[in-house]
PDB file of N, CA and C in Angstrom:
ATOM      1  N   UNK A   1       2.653-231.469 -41.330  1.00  0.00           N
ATOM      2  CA  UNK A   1       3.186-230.648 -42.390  1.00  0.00           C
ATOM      3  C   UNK A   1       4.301-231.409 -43.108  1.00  0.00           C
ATOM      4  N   UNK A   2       4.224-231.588 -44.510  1.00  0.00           N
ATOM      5  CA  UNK A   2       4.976-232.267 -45.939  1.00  0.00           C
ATOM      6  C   UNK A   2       6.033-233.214 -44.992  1.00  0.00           C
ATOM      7  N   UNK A   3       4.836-234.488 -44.507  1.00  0.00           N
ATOM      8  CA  UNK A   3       5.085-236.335 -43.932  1.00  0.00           C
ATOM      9  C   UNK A   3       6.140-236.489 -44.687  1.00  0.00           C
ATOM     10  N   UNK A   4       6.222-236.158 -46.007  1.00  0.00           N
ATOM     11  CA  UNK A   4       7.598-236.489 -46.876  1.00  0.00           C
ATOM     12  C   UNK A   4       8.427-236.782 -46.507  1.00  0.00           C
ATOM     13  N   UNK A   5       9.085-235.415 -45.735  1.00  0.00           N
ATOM     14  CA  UNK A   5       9.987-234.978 -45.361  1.00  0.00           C
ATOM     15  C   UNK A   5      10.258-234.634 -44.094  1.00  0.00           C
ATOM     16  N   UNK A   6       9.465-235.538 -43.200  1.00  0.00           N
ATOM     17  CA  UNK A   6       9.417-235.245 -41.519  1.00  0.00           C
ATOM     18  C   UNK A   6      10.930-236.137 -41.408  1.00  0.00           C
ATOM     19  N   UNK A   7      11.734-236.952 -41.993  1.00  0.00           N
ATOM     20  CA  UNK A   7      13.106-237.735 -41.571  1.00  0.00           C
ATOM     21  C   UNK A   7      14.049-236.459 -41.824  1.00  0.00           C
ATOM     22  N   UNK A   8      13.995-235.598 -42.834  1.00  0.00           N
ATOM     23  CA  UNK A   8      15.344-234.800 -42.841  1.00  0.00           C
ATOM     24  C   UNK A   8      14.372-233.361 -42.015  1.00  0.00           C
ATOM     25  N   UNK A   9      12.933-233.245 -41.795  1.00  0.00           N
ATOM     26  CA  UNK A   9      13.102-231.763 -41.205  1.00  0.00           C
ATOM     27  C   UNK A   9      13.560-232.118 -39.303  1.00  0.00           C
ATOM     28  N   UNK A  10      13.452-233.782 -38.751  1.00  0.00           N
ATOM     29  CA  UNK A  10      13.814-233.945 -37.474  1.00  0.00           C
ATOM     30  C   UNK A  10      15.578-234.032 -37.900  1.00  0.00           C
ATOM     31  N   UNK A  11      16.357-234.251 -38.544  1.00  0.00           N
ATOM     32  CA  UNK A  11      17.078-234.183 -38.862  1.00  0.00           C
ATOM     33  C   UNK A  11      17.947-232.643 -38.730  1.00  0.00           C
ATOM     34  N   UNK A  12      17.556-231.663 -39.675  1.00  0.00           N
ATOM     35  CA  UNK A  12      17.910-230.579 -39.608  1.00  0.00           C
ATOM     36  C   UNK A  12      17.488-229.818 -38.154  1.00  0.00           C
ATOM     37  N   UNK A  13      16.220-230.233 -37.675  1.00  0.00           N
ATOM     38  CA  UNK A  13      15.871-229.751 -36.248  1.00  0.00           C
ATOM     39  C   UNK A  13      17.119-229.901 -35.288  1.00  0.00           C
ATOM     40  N   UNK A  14      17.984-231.145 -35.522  1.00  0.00           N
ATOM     41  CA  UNK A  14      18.554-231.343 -34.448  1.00  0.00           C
ATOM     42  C   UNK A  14      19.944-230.680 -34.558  1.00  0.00           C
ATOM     43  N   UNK A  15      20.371-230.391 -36.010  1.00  0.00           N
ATOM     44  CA  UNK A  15      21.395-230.012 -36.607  1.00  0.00           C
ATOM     45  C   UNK A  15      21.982-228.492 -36.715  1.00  0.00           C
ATOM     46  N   UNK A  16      20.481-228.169 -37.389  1.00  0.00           N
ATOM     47  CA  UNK A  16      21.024-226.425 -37.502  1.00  0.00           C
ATOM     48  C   UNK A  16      19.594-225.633 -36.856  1.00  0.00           C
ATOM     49  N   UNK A  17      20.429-224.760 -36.023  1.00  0.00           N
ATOM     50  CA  UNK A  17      19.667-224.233 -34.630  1.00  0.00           C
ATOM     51  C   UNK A  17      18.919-223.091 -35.367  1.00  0.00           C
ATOM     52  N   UNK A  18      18.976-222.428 -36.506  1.00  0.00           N
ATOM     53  CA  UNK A  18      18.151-221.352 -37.442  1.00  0.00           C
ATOM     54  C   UNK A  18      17.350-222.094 -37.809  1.00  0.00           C
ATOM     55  N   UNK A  19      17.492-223.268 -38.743  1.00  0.00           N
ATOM     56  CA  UNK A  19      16.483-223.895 -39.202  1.00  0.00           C
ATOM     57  C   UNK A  19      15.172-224.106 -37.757  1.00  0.00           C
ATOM     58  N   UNK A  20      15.770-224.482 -36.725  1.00  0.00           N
ATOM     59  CA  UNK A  20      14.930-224.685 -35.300  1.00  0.00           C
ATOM     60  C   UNK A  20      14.036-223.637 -35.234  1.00  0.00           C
ATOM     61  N   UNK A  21      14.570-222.688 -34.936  1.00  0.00           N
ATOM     62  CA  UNK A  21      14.123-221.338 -34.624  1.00  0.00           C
ATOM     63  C   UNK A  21      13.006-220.489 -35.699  1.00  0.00           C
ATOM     64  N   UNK A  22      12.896-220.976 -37.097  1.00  0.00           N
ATOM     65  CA  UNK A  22      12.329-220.745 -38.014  1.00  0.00           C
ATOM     66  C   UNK A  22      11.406-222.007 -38.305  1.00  0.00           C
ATOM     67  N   UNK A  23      11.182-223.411 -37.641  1.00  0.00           N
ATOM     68  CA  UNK A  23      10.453-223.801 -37.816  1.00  0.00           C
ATOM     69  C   UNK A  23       9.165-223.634 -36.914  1.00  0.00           C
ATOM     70  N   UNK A  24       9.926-223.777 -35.312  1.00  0.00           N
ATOM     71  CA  UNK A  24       9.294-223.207 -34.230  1.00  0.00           C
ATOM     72  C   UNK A  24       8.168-221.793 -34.403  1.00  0.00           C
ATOM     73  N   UNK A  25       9.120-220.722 -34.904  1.00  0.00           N
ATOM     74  CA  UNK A  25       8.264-219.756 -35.096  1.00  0.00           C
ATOM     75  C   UNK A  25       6.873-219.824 -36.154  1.00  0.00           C
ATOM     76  N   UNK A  26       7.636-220.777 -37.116  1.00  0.00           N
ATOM     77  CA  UNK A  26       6.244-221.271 -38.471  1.00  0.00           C
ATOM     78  C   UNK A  26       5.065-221.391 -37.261  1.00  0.00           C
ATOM     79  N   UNK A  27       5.196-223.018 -36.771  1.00  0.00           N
ATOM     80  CA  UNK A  27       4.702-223.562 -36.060  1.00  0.00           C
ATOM     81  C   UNK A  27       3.577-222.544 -34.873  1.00  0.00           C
ATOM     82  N   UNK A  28       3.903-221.501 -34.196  1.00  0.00           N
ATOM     83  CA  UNK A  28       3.505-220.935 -33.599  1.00  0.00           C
ATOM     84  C   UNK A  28       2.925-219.794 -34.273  1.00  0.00           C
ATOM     85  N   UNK A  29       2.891-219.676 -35.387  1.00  0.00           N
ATOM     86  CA  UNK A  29       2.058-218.424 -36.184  1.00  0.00           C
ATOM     87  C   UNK A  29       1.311-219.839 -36.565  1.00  0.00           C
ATOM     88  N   UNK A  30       1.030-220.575 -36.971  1.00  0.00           N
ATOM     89  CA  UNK A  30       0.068-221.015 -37.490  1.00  0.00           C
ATOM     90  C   UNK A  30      -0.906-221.447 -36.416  1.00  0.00           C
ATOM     91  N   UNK A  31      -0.393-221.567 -35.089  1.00  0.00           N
ATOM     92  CA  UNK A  31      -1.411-222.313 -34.196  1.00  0.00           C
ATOM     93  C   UNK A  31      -2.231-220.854 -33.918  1.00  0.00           C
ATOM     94  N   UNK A  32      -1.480-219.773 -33.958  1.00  0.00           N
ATOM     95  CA  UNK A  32      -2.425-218.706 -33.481  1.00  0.00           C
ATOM     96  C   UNK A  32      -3.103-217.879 -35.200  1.00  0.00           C
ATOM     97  N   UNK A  33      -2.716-218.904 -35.953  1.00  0.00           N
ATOM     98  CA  UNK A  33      -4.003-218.244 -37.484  1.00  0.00           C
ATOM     99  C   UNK A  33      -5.012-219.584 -37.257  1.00  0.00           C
ATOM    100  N   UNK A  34      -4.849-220.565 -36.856  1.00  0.00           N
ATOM    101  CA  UNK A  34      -5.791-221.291 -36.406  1.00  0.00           C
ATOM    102  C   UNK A  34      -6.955-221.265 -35.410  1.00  0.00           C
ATOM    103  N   UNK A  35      -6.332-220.684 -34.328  1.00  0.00           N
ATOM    104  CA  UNK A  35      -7.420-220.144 -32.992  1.00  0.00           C
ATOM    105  C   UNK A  35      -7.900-218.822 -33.628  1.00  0.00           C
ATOM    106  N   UNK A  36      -7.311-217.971 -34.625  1.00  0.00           N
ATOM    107  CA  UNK A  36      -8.014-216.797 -34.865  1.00  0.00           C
ATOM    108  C   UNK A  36      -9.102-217.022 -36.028  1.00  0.00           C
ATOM    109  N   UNK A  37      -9.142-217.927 -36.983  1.00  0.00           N
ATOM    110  CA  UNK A  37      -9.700-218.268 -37.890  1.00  0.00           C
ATOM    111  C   UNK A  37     -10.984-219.224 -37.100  1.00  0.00           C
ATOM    112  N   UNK A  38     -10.780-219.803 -36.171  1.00  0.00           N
ATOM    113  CA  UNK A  38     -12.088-220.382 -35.453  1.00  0.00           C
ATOM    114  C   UNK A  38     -12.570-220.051 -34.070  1.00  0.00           C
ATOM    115  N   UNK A  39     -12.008-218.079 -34.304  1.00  0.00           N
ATOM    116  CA  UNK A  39     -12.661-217.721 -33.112  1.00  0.00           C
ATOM    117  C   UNK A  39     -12.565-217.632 -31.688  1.00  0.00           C
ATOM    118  N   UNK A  40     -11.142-218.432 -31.422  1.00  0.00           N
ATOM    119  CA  UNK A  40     -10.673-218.769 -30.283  1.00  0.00           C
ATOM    120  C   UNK A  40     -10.492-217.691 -29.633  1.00  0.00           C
ATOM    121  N   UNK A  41      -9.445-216.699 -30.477  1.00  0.00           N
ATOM    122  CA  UNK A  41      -8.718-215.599 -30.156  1.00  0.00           C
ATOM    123  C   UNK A  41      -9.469-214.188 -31.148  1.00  0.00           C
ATOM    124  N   UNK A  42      -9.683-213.516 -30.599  1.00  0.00           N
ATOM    125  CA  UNK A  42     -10.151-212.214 -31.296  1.00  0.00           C
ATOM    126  C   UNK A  42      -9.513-211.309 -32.418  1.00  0.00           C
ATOM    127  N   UNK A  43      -9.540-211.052 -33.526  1.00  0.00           N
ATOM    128  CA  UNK A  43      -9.014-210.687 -34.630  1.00  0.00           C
ATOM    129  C   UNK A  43      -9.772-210.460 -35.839  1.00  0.00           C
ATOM    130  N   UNK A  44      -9.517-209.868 -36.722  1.00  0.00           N
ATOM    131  CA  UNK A  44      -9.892-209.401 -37.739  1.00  0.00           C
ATOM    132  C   UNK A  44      -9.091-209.881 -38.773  1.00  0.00           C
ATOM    133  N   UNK A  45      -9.862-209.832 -40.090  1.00  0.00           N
ATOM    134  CA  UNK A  45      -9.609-210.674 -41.344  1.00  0.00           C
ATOM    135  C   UNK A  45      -8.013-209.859 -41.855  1.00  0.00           C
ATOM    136  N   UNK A  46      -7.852-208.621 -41.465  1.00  0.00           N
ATOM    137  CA  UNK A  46      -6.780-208.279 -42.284  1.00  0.00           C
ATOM    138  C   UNK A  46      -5.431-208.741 -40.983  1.00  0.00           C
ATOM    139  N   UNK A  47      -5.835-208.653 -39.950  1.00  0.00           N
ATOM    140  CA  UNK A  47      -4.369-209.459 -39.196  1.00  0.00           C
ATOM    141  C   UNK A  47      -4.014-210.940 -39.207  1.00  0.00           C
ATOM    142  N   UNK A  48      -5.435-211.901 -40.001  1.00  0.00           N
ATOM    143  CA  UNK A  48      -5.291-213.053 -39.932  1.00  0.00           C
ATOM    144  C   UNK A  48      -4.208-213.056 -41.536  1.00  0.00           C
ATOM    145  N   UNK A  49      -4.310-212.403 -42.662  1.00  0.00           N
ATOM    146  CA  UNK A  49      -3.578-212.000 -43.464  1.00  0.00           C
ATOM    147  C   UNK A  49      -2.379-211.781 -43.371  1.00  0.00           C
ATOM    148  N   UNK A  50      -2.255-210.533 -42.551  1.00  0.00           N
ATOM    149  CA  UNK A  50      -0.617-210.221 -41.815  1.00  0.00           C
ATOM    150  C   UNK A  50      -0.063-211.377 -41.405  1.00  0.00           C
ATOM    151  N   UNK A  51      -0.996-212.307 -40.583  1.00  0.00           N
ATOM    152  CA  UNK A  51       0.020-213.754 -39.677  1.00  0.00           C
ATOM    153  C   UNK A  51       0.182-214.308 -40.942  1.00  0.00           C
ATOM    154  N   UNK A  52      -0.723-214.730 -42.161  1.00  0.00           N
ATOM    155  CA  UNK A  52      -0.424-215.417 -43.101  1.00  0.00           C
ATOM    156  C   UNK A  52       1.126-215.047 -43.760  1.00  0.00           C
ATOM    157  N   UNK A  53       1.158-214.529 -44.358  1.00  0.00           N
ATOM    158  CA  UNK A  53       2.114-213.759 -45.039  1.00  0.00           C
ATOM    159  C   UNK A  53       3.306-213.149 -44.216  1.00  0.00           C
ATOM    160  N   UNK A  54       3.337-213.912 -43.391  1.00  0.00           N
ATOM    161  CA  UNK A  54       4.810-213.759 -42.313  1.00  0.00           C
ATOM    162  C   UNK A  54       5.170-215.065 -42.458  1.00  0.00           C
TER     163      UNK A  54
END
């Protein structure tokens, strides 16, 4: 996710502990719209929406 900018987002990771906590959480909604989008995990099109849009 935006290689650009992987020097200042390890940067801010180490710096400011919200930014952490809000990337972490990105990070973990997307791995579970990923397993739900290929079936891994059981779900329906309008909660794969809801994870989107969080």
């Amino acid at each position: 996710m935006f290689p650009e900018y992987r020097d200042l987002i390890t940067r801010l990771k180490a710096s400011d502990p919200h930014f952490l906590r809000l990337f972490d959480k990105h990070n973990d909604l997307d791995q579970k719209i990923k397993n739900m989008e290929s079936f891994a995990e059981p779900s329906t099109p309008m909660q794969i929406e809801t994870m989107k849009k969080q």
